[in-house]
C-alpha atoms as a PDB file:
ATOM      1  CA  UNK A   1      57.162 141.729 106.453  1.00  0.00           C
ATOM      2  CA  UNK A   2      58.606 141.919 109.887  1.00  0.00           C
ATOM      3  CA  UNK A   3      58.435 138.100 109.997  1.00  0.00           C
ATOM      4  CA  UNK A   4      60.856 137.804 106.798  1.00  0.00           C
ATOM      5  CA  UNK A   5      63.027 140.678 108.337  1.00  0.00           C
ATOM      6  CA  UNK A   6      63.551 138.903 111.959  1.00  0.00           C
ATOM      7  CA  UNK A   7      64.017 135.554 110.417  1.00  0.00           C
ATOM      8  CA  UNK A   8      66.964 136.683 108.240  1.00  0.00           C
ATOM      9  CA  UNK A   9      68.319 139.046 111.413  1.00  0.00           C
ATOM     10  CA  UNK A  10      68.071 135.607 112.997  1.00  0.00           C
ATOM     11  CA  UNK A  11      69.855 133.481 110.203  1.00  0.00           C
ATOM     12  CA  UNK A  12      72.848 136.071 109.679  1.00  0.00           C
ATOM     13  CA  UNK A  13      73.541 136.017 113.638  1.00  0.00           C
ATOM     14  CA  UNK A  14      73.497 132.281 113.717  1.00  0.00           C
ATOM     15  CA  UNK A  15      76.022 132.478 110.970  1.00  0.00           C
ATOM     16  CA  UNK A  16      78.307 134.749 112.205  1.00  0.00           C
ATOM     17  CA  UNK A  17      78.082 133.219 115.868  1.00  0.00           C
ATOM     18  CA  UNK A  18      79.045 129.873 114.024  1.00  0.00           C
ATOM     19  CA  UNK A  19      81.954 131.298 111.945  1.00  0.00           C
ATOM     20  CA  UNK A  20      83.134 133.393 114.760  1.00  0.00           C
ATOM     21  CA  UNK A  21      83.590 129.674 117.010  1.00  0.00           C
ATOM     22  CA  UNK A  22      84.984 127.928 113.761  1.00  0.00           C
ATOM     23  CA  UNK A  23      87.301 130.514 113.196  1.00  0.00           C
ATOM     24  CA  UNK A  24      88.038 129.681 117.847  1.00  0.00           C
ATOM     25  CA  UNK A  25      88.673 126.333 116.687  1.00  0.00           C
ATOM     26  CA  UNK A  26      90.957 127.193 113.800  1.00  0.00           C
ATOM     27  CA  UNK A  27      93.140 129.572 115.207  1.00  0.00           C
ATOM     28  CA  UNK A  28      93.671 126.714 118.579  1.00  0.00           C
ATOM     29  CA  UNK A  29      93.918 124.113 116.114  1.00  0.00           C
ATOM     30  CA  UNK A  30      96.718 126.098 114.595  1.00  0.00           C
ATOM     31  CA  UNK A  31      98.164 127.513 117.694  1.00  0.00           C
ATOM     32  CA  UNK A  32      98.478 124.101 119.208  1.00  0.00           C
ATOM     33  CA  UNK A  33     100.217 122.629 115.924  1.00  0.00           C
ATOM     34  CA  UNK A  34     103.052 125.438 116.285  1.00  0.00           C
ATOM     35  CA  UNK A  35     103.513 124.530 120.150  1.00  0.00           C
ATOM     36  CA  UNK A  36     103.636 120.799 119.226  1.00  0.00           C
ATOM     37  CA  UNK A  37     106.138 121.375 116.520  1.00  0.00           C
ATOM     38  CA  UNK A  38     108.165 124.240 118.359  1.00  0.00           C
ATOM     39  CA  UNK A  39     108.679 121.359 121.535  1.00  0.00           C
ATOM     40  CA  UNK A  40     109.530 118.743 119.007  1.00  0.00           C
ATOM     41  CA  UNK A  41     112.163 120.529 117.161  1.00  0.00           C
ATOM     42  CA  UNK A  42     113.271 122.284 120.547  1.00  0.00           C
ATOM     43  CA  UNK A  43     113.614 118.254 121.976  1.00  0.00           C
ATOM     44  CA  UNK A  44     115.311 117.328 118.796  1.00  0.00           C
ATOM     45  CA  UNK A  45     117.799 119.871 118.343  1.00  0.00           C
ATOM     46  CA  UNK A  46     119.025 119.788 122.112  1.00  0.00           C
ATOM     47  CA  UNK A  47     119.941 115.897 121.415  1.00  0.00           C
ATOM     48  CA  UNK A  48     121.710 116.392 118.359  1.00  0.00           C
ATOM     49  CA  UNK A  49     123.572 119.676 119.574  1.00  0.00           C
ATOM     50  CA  UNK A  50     122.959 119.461 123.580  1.00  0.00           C
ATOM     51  CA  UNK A  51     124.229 116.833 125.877  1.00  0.00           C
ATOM     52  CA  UNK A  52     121.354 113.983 127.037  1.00  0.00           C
ATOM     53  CA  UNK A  53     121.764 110.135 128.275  1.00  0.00           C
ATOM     54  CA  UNK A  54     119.187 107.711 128.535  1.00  0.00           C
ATOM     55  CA  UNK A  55     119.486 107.425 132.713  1.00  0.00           C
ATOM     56  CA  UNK A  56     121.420 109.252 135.457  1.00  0.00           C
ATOM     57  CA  UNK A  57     124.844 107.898 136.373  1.00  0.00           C
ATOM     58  CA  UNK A  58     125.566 105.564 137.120  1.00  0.00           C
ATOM     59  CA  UNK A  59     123.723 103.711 135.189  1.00  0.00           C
ATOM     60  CA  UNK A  60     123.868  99.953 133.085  1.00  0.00           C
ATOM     61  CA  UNK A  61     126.968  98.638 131.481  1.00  0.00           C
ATOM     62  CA  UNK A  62     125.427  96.901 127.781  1.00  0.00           C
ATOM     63  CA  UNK A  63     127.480  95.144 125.259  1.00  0.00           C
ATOM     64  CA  UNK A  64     126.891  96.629 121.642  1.00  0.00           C
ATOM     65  CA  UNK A  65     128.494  94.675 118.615  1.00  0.00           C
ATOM     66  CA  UNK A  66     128.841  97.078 115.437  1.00  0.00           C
ATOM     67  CA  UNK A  67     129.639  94.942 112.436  1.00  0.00           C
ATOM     68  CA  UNK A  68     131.869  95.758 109.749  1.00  0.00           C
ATOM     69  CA  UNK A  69     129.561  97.237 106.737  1.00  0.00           C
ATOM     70  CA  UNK A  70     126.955  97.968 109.057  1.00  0.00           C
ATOM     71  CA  UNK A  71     124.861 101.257 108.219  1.00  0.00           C
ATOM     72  CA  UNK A  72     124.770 104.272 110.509  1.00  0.00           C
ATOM     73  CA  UNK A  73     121.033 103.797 110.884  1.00  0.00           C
ATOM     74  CA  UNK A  74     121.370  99.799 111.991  1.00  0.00           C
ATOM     75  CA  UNK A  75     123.652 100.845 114.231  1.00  0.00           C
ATOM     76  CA  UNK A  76     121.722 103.583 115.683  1.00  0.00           C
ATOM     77  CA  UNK A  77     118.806 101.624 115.744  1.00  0.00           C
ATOM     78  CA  UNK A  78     120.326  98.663 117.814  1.00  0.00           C
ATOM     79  CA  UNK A  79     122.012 101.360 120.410  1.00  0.00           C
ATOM     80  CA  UNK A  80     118.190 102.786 120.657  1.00  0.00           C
ATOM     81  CA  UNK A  81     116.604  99.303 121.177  1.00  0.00           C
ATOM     82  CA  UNK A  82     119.813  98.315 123.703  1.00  0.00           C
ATOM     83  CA  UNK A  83     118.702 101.150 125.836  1.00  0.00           C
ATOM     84  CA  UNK A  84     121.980 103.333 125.301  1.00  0.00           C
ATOM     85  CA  UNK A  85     120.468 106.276 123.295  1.00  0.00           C
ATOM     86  CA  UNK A  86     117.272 108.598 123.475  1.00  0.00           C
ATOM     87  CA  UNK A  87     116.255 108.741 119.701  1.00  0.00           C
ATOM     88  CA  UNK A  88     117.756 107.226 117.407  1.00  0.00           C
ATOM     89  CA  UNK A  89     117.136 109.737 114.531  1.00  0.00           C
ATOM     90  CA  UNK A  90     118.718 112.546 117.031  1.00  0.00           C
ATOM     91  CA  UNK A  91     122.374 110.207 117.253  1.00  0.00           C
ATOM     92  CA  UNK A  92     122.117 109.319 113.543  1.00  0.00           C
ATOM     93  CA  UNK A  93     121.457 113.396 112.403  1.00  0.00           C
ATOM     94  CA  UNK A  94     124.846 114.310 114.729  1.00  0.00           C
ATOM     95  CA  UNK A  95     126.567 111.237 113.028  1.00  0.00           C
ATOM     96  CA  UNK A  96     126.279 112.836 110.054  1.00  0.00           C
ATOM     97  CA  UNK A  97     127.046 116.580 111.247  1.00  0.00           C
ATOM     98  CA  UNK A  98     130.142 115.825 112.288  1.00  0.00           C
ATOM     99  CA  UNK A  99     130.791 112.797 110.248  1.00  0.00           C
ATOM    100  CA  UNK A 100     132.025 110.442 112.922  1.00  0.00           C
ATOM    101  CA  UNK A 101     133.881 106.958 111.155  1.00  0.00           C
ATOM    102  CA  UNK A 102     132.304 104.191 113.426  1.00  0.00           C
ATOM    103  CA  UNK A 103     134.595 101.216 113.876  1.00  0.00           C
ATOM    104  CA  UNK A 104     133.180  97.999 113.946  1.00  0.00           C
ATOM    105  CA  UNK A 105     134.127  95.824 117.368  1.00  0.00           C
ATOM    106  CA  UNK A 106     132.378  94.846 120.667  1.00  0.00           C
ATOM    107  CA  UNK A 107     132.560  97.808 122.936  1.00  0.00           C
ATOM    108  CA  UNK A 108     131.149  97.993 126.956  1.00  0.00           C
ATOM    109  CA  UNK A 109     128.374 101.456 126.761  1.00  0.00           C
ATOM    110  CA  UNK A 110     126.672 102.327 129.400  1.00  0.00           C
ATOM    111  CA  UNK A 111     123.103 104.327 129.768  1.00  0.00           C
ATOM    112  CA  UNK A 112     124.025 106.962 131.709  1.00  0.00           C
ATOM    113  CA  UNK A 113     126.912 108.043 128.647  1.00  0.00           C
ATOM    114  CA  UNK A 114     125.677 110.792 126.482  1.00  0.00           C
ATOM    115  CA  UNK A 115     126.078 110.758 122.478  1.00  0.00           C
ATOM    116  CA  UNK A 116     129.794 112.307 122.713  1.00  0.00           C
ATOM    117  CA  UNK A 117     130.714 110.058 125.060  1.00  0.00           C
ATOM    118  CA  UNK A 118     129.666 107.223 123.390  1.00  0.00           C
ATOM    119  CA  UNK A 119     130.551 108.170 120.032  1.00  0.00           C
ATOM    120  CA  UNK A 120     134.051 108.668 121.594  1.00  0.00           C
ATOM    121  CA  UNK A 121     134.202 105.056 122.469  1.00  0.00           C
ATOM    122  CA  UNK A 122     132.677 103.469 118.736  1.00  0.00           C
ATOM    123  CA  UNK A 123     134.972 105.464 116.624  1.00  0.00           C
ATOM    124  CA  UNK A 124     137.881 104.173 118.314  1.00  0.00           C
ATOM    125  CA  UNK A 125     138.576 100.780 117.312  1.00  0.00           C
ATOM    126  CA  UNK A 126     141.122 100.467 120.554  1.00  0.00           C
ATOM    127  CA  UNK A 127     138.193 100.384 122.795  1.00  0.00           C
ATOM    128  CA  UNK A 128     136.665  97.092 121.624  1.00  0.00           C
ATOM    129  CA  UNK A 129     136.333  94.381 124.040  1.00  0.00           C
ATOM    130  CA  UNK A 130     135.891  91.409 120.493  1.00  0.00           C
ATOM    131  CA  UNK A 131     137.747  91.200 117.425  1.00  0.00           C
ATOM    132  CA  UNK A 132     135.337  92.904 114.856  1.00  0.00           C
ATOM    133  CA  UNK A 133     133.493  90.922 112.244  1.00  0.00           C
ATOM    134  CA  UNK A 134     131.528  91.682 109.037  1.00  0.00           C
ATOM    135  CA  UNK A 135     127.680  91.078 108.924  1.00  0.00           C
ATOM    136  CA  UNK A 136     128.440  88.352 106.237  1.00  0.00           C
ATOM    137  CA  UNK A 137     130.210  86.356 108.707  1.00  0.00           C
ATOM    138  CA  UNK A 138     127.614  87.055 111.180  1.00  0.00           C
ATOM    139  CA  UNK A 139     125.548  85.808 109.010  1.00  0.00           C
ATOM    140  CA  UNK A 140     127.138  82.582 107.250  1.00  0.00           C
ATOM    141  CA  UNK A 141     127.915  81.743 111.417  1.00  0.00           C
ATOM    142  CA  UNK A 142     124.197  82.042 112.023  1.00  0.00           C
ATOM    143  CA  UNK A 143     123.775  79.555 108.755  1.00  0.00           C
ATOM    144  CA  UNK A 144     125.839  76.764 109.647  1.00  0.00           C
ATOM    145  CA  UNK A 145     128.264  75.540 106.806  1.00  0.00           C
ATOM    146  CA  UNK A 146     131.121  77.426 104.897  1.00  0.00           C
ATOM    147  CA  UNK A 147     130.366  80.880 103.550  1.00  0.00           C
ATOM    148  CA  UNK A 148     132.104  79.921 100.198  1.00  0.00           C
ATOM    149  CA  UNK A 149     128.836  77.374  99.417  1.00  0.00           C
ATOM    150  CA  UNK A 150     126.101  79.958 100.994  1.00  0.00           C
ATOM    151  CA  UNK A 151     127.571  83.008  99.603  1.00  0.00           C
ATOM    152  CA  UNK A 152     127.358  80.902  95.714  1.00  0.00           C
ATOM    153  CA  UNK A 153     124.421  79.819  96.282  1.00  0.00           C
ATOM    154  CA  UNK A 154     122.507  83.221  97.732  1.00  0.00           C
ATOM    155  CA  UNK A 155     124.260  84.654  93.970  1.00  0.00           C
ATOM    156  CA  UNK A 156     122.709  82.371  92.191  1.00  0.00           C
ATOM    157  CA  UNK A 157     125.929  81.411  90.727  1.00  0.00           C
ATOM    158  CA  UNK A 158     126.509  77.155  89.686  1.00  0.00           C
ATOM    159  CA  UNK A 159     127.462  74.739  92.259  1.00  0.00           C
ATOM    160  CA  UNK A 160     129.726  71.625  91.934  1.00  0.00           C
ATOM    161  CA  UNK A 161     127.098  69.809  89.981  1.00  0.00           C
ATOM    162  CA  UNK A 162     126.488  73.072  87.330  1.00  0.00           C
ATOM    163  CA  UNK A 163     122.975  73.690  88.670  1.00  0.00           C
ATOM    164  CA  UNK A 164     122.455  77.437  90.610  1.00  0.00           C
ATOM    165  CA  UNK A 165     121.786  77.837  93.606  1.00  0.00           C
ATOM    166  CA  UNK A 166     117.641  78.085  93.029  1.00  0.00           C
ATOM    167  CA  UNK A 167     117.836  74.901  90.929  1.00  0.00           C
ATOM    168  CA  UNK A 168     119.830  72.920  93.674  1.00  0.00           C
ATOM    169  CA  UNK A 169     118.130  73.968  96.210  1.00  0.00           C
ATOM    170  CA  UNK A 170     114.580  72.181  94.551  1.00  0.00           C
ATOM    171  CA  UNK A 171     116.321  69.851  93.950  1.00  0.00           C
ATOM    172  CA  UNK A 172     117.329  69.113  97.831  1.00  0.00           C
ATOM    173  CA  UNK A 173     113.719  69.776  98.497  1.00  0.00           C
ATOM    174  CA  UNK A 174     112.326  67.638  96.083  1.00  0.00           C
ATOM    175  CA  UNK A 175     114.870  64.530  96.987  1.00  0.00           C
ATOM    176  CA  UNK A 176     113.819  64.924 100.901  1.00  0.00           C
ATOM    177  CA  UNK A 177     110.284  64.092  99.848  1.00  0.00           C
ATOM    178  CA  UNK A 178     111.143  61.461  97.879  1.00  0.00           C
ATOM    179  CA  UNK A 179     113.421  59.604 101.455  1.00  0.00           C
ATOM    180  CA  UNK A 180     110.904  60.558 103.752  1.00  0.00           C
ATOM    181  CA  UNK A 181     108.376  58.938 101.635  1.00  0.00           C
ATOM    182  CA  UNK A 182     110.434  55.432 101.130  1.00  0.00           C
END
């Protein structure tokens, strides 16, 4: 009987001993988690609210072009991948705080401006360097040919001949195969 007694003595320690270092690796786990998420929203909130550039002064001049119709998010997105801004979830949250109108235009922003500064510059149209220009003009000048044909056939509306846009463009297609093979 003292066999059956030590043996379960021996099974109950080992089971506490392993909860007891699960219950370690829990409570780290968890601790850790908080720390991570504490410095995130601590990082986050000081570049929406906080002042923060990408470099020191005095830092590089880049050329931005914000379209007319262009979303807050494409336009924070192309300042992050120009190198102007830090994050660019942090510039597009304070956007939207304090519901800045961006202008479209070319402006001159440099990495060493923080978010104020250069949302000073892209809500005034006054500071553009370009005339502005819509993304649909961007667009139809990327192309080649006149926006009027493009933007009829992209609808799928008829062209000169009645056929849409799908239709005449098969039928392009189809007639290229039929010179190249002649």
């Amino acid at each position: 009987m003292k066999k059956s007694t030590s043996g379960k003595l021996a099974l109950r320690l080992t089971g506490a001993i392993t909860r007891f270092i699960l219950n370690i690796i829990f409570y780290l786990l968890v601790v850790a988690a908080v720390y991570k998420g504490a410095t995130f929203l601590y990082r986050f909130s000081y570049e929406v609210f906080g002042s923060v550039a990408r470099t020191q002064a005095p830092g590089t001049d880049v050329p931005v072009q914000i379209y007319r119709g262009e979303t807050t998010m494409n336009i924070a997105t192309k300042l992050e991948t120009s190198l102007v801004i830090v994050d660019k979830y942090s510039f597009y949250v304070k956007t939207k705080l304090k519901d800045y109108n961006i202008m479209p235009g070319t402006y001159m922003l440099n990495t060493s401006m923080d978010y104020n500064e250069i949302l000073e510059v892209i809500t005034n149209p006054k500071n553009s360097i370009a005339e502005e220009e819509s993304i649909e003009s961007a667009i139809d000048g990327i192309g080649g040919g006149s926006a009027g044909d493009d933007t009829q056939k992209e609808s799928g509306g008829e062209d000169e001949e009645g056929e849409t846009g799908e239709d005449s463009d098969k039928k392009d297609g189809e007639g290229k195969e039929e010179k190249e093979g002649t």
